[in-house]
Protein backbone atom coordinates (compact mmCIF):
# COMPACT_ATOMS: atom_id res chain seq x y z
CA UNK A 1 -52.26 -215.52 -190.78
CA UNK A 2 -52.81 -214.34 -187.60
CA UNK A 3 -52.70 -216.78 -184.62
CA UNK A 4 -55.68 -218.77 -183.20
CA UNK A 5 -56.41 -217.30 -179.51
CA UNK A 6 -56.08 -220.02 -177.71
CA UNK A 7 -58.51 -220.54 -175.18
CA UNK A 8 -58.83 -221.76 -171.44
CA UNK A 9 -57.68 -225.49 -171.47
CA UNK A 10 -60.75 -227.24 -170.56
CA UNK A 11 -61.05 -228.31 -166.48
CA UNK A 12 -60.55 -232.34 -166.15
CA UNK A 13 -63.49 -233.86 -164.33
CA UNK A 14 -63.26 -235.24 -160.56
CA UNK A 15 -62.07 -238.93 -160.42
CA UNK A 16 -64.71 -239.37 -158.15
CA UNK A 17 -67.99 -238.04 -160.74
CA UNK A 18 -65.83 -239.50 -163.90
CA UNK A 19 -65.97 -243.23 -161.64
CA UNK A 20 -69.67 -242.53 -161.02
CA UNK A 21 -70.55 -241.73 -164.45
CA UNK A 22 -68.98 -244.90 -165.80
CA UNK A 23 -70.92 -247.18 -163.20
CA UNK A 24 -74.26 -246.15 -164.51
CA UNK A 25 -75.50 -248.82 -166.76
CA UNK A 26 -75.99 -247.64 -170.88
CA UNK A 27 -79.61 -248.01 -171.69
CA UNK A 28 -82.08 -246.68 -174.18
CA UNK A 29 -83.82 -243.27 -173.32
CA UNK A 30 -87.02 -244.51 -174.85
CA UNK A 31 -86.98 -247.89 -173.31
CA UNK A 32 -86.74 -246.66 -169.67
CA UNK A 33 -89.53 -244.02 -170.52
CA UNK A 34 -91.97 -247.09 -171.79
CA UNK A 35 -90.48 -248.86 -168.28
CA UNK A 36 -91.76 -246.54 -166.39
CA UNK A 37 -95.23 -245.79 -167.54
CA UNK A 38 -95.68 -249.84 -167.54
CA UNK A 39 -94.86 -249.90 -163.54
CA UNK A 40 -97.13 -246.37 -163.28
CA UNK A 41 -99.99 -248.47 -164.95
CA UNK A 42 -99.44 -251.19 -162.73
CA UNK A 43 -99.38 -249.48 -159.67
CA UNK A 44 -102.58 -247.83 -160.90
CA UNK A 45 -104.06 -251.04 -161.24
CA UNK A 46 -103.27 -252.11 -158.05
CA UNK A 47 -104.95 -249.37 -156.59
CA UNK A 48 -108.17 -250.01 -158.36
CA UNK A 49 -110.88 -251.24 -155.81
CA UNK A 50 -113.45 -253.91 -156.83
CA UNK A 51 -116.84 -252.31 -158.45
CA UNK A 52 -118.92 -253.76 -155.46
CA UNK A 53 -116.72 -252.99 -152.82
CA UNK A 54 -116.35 -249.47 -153.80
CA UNK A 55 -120.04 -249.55 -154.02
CA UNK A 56 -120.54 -250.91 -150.15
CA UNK A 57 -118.13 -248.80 -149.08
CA UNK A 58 -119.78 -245.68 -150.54
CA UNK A 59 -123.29 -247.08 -149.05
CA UNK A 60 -122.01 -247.31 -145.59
CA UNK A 61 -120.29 -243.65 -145.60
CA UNK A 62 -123.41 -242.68 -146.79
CA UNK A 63 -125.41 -244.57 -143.61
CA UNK A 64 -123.07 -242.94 -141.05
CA UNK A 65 -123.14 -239.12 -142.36
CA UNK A 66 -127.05 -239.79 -142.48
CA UNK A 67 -127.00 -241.22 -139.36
CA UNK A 68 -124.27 -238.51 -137.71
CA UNK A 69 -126.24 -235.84 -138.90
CA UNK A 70 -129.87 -237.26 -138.04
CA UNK A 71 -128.29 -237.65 -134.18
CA UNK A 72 -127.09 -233.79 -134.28
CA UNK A 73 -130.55 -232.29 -135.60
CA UNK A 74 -132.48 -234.60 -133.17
CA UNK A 75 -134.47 -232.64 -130.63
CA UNK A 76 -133.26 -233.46 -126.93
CA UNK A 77 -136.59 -234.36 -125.79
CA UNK A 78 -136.59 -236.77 -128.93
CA UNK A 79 -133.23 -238.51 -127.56
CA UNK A 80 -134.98 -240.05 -124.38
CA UNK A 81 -135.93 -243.60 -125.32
CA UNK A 82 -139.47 -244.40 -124.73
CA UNK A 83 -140.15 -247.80 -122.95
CA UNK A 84 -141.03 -249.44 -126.30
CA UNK A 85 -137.85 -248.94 -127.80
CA UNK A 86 -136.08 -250.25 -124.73
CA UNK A 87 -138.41 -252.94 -125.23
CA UNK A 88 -137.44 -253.90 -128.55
CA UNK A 89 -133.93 -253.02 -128.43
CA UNK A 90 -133.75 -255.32 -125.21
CA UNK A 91 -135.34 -258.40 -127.44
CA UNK A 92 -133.09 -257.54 -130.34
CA UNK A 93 -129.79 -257.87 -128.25
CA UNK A 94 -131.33 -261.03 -126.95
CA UNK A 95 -132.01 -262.58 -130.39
CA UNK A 96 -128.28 -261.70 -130.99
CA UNK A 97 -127.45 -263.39 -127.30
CA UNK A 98 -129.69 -266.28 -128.68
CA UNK A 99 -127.93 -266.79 -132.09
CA UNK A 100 -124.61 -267.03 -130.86
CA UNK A 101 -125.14 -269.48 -128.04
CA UNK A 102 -126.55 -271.42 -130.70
CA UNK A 103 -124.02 -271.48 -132.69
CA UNK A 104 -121.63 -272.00 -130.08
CA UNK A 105 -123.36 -274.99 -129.29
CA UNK A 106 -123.53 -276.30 -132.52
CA UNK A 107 -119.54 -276.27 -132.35
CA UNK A 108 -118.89 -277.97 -129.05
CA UNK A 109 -121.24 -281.12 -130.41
CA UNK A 110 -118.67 -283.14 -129.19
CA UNK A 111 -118.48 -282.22 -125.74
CA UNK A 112 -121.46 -282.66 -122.94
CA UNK A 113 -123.49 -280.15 -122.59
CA UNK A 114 -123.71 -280.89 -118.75
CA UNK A 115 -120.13 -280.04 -117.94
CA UNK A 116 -120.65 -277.80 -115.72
CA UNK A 117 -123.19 -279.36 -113.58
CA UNK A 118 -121.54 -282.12 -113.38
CA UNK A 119 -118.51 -280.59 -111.53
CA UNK A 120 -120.87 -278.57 -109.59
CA UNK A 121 -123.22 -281.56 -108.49
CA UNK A 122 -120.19 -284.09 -108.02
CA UNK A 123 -120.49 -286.00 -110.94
CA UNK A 124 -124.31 -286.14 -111.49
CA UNK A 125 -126.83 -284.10 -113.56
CA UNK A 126 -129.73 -282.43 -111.62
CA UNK A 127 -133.40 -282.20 -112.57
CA UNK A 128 -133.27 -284.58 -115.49
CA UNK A 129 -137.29 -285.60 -116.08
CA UNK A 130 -137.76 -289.19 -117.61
CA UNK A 131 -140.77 -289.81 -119.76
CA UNK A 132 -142.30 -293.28 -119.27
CA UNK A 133 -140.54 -295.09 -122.65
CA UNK A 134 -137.34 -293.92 -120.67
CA UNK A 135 -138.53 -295.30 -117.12
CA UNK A 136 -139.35 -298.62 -119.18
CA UNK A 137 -135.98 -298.74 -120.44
CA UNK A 138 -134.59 -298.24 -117.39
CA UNK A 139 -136.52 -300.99 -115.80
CA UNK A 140 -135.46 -303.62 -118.26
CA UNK A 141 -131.84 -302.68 -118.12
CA UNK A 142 -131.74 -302.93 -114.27
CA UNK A 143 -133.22 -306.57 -114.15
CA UNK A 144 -130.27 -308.40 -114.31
CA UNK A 145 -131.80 -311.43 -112.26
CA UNK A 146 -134.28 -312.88 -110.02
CA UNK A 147 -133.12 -310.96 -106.99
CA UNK A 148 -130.86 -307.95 -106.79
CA UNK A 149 -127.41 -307.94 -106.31
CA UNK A 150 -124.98 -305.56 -106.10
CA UNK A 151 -120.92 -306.31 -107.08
CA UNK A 152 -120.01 -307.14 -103.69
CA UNK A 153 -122.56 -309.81 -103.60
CA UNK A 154 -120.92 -311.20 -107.22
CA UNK A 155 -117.68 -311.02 -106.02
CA UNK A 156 -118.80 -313.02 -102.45
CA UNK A 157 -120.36 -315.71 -104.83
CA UNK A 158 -117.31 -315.94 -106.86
CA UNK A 159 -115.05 -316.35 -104.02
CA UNK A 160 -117.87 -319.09 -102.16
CA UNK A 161 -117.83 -321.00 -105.83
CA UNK A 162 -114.00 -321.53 -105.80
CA UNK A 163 -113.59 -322.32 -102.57
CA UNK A 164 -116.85 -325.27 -103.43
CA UNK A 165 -114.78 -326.53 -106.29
CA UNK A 166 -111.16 -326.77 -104.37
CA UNK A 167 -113.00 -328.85 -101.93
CA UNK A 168 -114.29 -330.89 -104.68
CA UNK A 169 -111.26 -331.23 -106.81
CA UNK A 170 -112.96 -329.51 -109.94
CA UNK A 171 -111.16 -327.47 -112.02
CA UNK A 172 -111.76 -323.93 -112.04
CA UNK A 173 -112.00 -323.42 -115.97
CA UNK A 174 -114.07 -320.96 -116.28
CA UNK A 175 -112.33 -318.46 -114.16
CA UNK A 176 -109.15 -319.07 -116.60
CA UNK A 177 -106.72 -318.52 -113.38
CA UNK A 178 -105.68 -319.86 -109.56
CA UNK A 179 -107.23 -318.85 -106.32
CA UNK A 180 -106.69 -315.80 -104.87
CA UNK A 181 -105.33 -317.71 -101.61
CA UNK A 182 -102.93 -318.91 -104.18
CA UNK A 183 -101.57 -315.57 -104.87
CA UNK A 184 -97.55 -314.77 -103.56
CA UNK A 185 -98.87 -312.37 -100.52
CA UNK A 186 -96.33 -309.46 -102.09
CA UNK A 187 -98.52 -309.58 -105.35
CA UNK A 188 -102.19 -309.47 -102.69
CA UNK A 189 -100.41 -306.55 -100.90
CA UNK A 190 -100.45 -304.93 -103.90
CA UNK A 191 -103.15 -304.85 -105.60
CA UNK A 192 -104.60 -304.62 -102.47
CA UNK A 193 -102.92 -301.28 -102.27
CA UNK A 194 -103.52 -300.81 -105.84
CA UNK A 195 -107.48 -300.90 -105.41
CA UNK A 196 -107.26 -298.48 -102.76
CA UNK A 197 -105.44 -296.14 -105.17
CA UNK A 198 -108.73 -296.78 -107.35
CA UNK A 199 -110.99 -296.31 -104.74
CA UNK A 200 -110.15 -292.44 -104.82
CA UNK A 201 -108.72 -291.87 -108.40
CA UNK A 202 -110.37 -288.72 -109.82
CA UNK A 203 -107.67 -287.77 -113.05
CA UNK A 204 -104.18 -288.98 -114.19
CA UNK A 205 -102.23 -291.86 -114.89
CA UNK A 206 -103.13 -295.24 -113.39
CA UNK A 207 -100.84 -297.76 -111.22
CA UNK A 208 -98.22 -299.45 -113.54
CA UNK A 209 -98.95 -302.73 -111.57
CA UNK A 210 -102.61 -302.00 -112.79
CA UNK A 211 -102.08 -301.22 -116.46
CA UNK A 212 -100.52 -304.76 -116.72
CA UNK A 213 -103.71 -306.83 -115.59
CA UNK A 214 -104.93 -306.94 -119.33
CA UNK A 215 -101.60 -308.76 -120.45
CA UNK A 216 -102.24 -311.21 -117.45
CA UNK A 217 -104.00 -314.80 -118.54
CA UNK A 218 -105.52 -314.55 -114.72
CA UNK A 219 -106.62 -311.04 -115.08
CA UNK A 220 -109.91 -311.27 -113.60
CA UNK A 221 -108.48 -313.28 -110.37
CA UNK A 222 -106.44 -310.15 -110.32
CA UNK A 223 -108.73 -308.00 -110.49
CA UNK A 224 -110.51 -308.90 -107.90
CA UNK A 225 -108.05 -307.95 -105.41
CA UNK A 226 -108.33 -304.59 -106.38
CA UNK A 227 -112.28 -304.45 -105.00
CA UNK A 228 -114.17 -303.07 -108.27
CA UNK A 229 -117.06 -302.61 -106.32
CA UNK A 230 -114.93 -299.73 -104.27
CA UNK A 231 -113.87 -297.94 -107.40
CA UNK A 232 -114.67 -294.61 -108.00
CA UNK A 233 -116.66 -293.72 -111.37
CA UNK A 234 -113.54 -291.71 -112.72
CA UNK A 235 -111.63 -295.45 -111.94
CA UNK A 236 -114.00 -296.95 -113.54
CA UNK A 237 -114.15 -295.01 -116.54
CA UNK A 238 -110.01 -295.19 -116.98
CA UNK A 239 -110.70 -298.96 -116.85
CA UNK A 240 -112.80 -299.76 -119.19
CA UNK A 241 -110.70 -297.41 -121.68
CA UNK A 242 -107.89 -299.95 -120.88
CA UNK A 243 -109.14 -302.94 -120.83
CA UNK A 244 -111.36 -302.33 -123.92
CA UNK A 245 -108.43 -301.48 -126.27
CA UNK A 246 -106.07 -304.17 -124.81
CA UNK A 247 -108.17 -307.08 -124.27
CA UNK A 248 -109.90 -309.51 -127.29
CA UNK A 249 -113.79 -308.46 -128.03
CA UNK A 250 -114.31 -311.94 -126.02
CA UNK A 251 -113.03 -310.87 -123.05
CA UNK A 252 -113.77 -307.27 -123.17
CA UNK A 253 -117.53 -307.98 -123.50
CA UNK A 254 -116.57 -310.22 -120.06
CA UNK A 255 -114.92 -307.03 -118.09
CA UNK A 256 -118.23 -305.33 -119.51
CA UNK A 257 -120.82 -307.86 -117.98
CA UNK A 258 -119.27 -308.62 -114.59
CA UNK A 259 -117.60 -305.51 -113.59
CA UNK A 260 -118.84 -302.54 -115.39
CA UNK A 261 -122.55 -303.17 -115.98
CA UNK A 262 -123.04 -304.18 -112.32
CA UNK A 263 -121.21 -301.12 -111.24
CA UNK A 264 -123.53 -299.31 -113.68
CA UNK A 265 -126.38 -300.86 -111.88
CA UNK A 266 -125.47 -300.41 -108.00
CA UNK A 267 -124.70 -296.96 -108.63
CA UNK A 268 -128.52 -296.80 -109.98
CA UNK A 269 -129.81 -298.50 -107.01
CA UNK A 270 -128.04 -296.55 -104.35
CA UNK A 271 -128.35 -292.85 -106.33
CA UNK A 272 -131.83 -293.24 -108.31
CA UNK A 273 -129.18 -291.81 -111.20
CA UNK A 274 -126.01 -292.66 -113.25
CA UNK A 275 -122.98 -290.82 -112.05
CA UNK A 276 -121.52 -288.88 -115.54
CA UNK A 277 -118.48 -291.09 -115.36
CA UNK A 278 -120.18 -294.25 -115.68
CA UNK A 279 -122.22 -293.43 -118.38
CA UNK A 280 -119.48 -292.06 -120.33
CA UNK A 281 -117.90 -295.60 -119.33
């Protein structure tokens, strides 16, 4: 028998491509096929858009070719507006104006509207008319007696009606505190300072020797050395806050009558109008 030609021994692959070759995962030719049409059909689907979007979509190309092409045929003497369209393209952009501002107002309810005029006319609102169920409510809320007085003229009393009762050896019950003459002089000096302090607040926090008044059985004595009827409205505003949430309804509805409704009503009296402060008070 003759011999078998032996051929070329066969080339051993690269370590590199045989390593490569046996890192590649063993899977199913058909499998990976149905794979990837699944993720094709998914993508596909993902790129679908909605019927009606597609449809507005298609309407407004369709408005701005119409309305690109209408502009280039358009005659230049056709291109000058007339005064009629100015006309109604000025009230259009003002019903727009309009319709916002509305709705802007109708989400800052919670703030006054007067803001600004209030900063600009130092804390009182300009050219406000009063219709005559107003002007009677007005009237009724300013009699607060048979003769006007103002807080200085309360606070006078107050101080004449204690010094009446020391000389005849009544208790002073009612005021729920000592004299002011009985006061250490250190705590006088200051609150004295104190109601200075108050008598040109405008914003921030208050005195620390003031915020403690409420805690005080004698806070009213106290706070009489402070002069309320000096305060300014954005004092008396920060007051009221504090002693409303830290006093008893009983004696809040107190600070209310003495202090704050006659400083409501002497501001009337001297301004013909109620600073912003005080009525947010």
């Amino acid at each position: 028998m003759p011999k078998a030609v032996k051929g070329k021994p066969k080339r051993a692959c690269p370590l590199e491509k045989q390593l490569a070759f046996d890192s590649k995962p063993w899977y199913d030719g058909k499998q990976s096929a149905s794979r990837d049409a699944d993720s094709d059909g998914d993508d596909i689907a993902e790129d679908v858009v909605p019927e009606k979007l597609s449809r507005r979509t298609l309407a407004l190309a369709r408005q701005q070719q119409a309305e690109e092409q209408a502009r280039r045929t358009k005659p230049v003497a056709q291109q000058v507006p007339t005064a009629r369209a100015t006309a109604a393209q000025a009230i259009a952009s003002s019903d727009e104006s309009d319709e916002e501002s509305e709705a802007e107002d109708d989400m800052d309810t919670d703030e006054y509207e007067g803001q600004d005029l209030v900063r600009i006319n130092d804390g009182y609102v300009e050219e406000v008319e009063i219709c005559e169920d107003d002007e009677e409510a007005l009237a009724n809320f300013m009699v607060g007696g048979p003769e006007r007085r103002n807080l200085a003229d309360i606070i006078m009393d107050k101080i004449f009606e204690k010094e009446a009762r020391e000389r005849s050896g009544m208790d002073d019950d009612e005021a729920g505190g000592p004299d002011q003459s009985r006061f250490d002089p250190k705590i006088v000096e200051v609150y004295t300072g104190v109601g200075k302090i108050l008598q040109r607040y405008t914003s921030g926090k208050l005195p620390k020797a003031f915020k403690v008044i409420p805690s005080l059985s004698y806070w009213e004595d106290i706070l009489w050395l402070t002069t309320p009827d000096k305060w300014s409205p954005h004092a008396m505003r920060a007051a009221t806050r504090l002693f409303a949430s830290n006093l008893n309804p009983k004696m809040a509805q107190r600070f209310f009558n003495i202090f704050l409704l006659e400083h409501v009503r002497q501001d009337i009296r001297e301004n013909k109008r109620l600073n912003f402060h005080l009525y947010m008070a």
